[in-house]
C-alpha atoms as a PDB file:
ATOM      1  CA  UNK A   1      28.906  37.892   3.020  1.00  0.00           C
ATOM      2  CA  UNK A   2      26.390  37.143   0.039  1.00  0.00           C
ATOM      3  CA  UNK A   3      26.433  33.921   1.020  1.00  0.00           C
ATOM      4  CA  UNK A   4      24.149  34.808   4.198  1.00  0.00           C
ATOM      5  CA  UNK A   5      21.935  37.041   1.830  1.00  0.00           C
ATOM      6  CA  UNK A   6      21.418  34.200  -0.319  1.00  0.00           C
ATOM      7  CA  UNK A   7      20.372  31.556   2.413  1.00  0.00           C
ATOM      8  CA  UNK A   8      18.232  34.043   3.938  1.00  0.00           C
ATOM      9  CA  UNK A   9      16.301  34.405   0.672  1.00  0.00           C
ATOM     10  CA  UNK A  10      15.993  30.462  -0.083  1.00  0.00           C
ATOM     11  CA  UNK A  11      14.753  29.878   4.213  1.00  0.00           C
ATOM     12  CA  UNK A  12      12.673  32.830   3.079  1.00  0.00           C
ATOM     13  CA  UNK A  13      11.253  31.331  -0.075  1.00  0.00           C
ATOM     14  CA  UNK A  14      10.684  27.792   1.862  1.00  0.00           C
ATOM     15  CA  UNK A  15       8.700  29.395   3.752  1.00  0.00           C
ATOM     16  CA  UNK A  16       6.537  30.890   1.375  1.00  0.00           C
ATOM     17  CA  UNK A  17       5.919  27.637  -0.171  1.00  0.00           C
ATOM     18  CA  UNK A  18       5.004  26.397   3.097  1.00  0.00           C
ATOM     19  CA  UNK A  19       2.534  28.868   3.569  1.00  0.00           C
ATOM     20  CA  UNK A  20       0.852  28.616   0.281  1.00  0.00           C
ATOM     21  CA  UNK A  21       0.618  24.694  -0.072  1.00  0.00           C
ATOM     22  CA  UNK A  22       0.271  24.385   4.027  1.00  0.00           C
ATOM     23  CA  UNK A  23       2.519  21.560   5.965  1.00  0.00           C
ATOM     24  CA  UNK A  24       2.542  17.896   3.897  1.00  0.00           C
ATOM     25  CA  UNK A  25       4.018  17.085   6.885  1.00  0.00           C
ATOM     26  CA  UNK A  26       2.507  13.507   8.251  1.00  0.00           C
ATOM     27  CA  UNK A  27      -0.111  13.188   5.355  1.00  0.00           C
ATOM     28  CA  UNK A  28      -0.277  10.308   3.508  1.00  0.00           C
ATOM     29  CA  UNK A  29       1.141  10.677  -0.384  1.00  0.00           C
ATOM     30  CA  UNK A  30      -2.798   9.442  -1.072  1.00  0.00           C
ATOM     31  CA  UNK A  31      -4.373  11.605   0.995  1.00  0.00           C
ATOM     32  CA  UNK A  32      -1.962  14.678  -0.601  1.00  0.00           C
ATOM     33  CA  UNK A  33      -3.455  13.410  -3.840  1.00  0.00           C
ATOM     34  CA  UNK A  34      -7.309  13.873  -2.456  1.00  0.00           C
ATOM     35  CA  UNK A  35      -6.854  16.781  -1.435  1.00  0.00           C
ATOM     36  CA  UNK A  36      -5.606  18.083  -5.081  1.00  0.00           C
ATOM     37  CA  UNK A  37      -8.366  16.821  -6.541  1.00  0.00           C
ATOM     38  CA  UNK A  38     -10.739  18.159  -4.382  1.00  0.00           C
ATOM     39  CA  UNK A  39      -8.721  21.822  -4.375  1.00  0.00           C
ATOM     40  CA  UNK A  40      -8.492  21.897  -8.388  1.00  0.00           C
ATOM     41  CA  UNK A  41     -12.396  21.707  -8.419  1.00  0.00           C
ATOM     42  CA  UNK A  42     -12.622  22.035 -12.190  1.00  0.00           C
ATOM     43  CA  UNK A  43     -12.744  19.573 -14.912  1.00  0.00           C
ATOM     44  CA  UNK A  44      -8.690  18.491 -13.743  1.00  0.00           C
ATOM     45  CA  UNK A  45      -9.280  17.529 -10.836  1.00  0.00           C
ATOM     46  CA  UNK A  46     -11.978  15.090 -12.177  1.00  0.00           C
ATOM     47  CA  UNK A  47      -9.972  13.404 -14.728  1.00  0.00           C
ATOM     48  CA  UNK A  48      -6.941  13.163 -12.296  1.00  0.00           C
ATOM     49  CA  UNK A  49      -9.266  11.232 -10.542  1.00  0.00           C
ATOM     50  CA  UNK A  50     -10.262   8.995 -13.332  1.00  0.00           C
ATOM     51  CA  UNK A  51      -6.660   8.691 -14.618  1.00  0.00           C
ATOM     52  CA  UNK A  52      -6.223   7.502 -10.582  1.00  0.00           C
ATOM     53  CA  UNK A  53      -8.720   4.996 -10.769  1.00  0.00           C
ATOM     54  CA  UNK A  54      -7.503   3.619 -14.085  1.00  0.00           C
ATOM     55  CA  UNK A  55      -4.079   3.064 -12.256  1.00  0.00           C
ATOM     56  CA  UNK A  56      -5.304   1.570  -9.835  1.00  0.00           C
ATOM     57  CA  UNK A  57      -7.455  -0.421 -11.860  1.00  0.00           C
ATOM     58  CA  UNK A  58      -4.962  -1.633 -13.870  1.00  0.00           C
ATOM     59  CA  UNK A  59      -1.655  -2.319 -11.321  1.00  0.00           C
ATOM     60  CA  UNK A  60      -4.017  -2.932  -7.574  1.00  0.00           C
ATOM     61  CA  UNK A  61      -0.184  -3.192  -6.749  1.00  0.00           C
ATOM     62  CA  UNK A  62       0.680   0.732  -7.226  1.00  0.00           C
ATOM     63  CA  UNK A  63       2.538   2.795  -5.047  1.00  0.00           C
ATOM     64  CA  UNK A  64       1.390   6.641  -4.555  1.00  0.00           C
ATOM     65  CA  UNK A  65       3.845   9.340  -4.157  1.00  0.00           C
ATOM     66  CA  UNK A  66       3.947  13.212  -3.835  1.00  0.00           C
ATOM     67  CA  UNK A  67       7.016  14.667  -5.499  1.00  0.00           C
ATOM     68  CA  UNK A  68       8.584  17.865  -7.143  1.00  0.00           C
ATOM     69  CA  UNK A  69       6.608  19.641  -4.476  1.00  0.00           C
ATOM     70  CA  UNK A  70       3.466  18.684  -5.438  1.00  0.00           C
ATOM     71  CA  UNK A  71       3.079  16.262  -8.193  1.00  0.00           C
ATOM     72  CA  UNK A  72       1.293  12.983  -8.114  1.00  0.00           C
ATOM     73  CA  UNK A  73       3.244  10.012  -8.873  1.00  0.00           C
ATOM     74  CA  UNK A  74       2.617   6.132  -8.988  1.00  0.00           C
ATOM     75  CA  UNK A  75       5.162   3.530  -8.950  1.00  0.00           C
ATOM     76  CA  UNK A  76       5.626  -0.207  -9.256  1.00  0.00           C
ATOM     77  CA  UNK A  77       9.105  -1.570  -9.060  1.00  0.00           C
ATOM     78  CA  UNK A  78       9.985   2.047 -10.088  1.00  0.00           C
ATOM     79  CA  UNK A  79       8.515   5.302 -11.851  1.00  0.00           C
ATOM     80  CA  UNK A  80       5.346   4.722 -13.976  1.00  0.00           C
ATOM     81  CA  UNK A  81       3.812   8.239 -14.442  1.00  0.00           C
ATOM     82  CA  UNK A  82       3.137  11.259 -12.991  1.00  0.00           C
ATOM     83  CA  UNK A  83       0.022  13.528 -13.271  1.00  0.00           C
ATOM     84  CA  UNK A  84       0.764  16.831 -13.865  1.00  0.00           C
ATOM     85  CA  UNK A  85      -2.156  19.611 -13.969  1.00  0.00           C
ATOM     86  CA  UNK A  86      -2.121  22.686 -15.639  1.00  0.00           C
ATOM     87  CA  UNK A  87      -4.520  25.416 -16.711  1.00  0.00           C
ATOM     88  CA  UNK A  88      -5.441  23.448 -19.791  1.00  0.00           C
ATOM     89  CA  UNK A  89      -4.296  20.416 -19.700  1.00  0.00           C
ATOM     90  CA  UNK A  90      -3.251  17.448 -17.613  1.00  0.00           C
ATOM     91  CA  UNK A  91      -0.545  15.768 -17.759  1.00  0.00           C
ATOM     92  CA  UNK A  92       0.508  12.173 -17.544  1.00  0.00           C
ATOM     93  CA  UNK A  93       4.116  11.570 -17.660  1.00  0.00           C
ATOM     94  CA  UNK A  94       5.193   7.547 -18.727  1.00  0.00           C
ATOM     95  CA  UNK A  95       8.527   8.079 -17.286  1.00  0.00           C
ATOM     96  CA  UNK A  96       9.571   5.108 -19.783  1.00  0.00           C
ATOM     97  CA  UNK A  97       7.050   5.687 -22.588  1.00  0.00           C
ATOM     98  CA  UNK A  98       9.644   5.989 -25.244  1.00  0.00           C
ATOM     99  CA  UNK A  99      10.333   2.261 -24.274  1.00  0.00           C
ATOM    100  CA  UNK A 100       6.918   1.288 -24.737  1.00  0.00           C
ATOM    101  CA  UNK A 101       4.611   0.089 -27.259  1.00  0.00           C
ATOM    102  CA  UNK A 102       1.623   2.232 -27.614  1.00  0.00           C
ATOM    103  CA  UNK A 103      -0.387   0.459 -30.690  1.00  0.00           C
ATOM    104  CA  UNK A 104      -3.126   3.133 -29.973  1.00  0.00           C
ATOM    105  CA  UNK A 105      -1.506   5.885 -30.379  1.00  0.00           C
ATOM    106  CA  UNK A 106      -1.930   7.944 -27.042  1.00  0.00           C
ATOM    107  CA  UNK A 107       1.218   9.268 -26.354  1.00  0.00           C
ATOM    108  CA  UNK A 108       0.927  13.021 -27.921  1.00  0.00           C
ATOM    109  CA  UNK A 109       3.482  15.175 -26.119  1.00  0.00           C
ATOM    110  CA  UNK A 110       6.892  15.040 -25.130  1.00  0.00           C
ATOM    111  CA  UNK A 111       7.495  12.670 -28.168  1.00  0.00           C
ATOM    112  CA  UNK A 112      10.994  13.482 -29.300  1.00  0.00           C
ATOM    113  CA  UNK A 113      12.797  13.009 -25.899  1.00  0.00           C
ATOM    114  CA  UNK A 114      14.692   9.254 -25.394  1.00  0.00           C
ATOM    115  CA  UNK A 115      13.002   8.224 -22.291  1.00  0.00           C
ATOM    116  CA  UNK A 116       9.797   9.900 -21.103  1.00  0.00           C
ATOM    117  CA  UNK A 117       6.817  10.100 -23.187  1.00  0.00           C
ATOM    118  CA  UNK A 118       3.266  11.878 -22.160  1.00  0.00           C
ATOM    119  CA  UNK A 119      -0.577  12.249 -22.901  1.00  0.00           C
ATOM    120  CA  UNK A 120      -1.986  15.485 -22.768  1.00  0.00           C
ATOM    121  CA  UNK A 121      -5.955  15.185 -21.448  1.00  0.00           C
ATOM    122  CA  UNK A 122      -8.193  18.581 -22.300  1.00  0.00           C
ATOM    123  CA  UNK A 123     -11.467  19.620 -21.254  1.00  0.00           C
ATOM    124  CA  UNK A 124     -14.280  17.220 -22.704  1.00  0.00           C
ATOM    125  CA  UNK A 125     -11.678  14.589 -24.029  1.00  0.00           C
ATOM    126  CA  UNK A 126     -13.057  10.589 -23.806  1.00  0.00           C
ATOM    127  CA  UNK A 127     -10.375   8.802 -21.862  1.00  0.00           C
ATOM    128  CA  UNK A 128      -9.519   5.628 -23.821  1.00  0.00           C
ATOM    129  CA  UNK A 129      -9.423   3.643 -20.343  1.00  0.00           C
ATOM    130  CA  UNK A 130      -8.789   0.050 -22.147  1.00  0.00           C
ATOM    131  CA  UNK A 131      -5.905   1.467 -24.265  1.00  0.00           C
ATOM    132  CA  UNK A 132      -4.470   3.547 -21.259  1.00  0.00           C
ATOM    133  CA  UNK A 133      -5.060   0.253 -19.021  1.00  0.00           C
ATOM    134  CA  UNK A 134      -2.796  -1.663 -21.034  1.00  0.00           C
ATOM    135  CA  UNK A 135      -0.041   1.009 -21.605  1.00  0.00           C
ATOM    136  CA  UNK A 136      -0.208   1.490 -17.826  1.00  0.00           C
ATOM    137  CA  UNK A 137       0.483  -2.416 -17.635  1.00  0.00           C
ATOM    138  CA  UNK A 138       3.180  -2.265 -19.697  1.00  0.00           C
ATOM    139  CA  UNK A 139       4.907   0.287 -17.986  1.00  0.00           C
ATOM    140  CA  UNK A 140       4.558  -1.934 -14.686  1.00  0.00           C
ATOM    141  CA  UNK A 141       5.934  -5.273 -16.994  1.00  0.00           C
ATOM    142  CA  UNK A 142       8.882  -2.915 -18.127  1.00  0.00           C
ATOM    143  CA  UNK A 143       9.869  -2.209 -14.851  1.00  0.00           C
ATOM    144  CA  UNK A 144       9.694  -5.039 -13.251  1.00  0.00           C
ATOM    145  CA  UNK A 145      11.636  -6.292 -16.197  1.00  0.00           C
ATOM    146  CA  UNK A 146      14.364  -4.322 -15.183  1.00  0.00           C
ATOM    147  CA  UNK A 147      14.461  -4.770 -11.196  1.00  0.00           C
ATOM    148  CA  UNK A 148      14.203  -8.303 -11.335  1.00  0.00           C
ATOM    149  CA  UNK A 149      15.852  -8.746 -14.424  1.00  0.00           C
END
């Protein structure tokens, strides 16, 4: 029966996970989000925060969301972006960037997919929060484009 093998080694795994990222279960996608910030310590979790605020900032309307076991997400009327962190870099995700105009030029990865486009933040980069405002703001227009549209 490898069947029985195999779902005792995925309840097995789940439960790992558990363990190492502790329940989720009745916390608030914003408060999930705090509490990455605040665990990354480091440089990330600081401009996660700033790339929060400039969300916020720029769509007072956005919805937070915790997905993909563990990433932030915001949405309005649909996906907008995700912030991904890694050991070098974080990540913001436009999950309709290639749709959108970006006349200063900060999407620089994931440029040669047909939907998503991202900007990759490193240690000591100047956030260009006007530029990033208004691409956030057109992601929001885009998508509300298309639900109501």
């Amino acid at each position: 029966m490898p069947n029985v093998s195999r779902k005792k080694q995925k309840e097995r795994k789940e439960r790992n996970i558990m363990r190492k990222s502790g329940s989720q279960k009745g916390k608030s996608p914003s408060r999930m989000i705090d509490e990455r910030i605040k665990e990354l310590g480091d440089w990330r979790g600081k401009t996660l925060s700033q790339l929060r605020t400039l969300i916020k900032q720029a769509d007072p309307e956005v919805v937070e969301e915790w997905k993909w076991r563990g990433v932030p997400v915001w949405s309005h009327d649909g996906l907008i972006c995700a912030g991904e962190t890694y050991k070098n870099v974080v990540k913001m995700t436009f999950a309709k960037g290639a749709a959108l105009e970006d006349p200063s030029g900060l999407f620089n990865s994931s440029l040669d997919g047909n939907t998503r486009r991202a900007i990759d933040f490193h240690e000591g980069e100047k956030i260009d929060e006007e530029a990033l405002k208004a691409l956030i703001r057109a992601a929001v227009t885009l998508n509300a484009s298309r639900a109501h549209g």
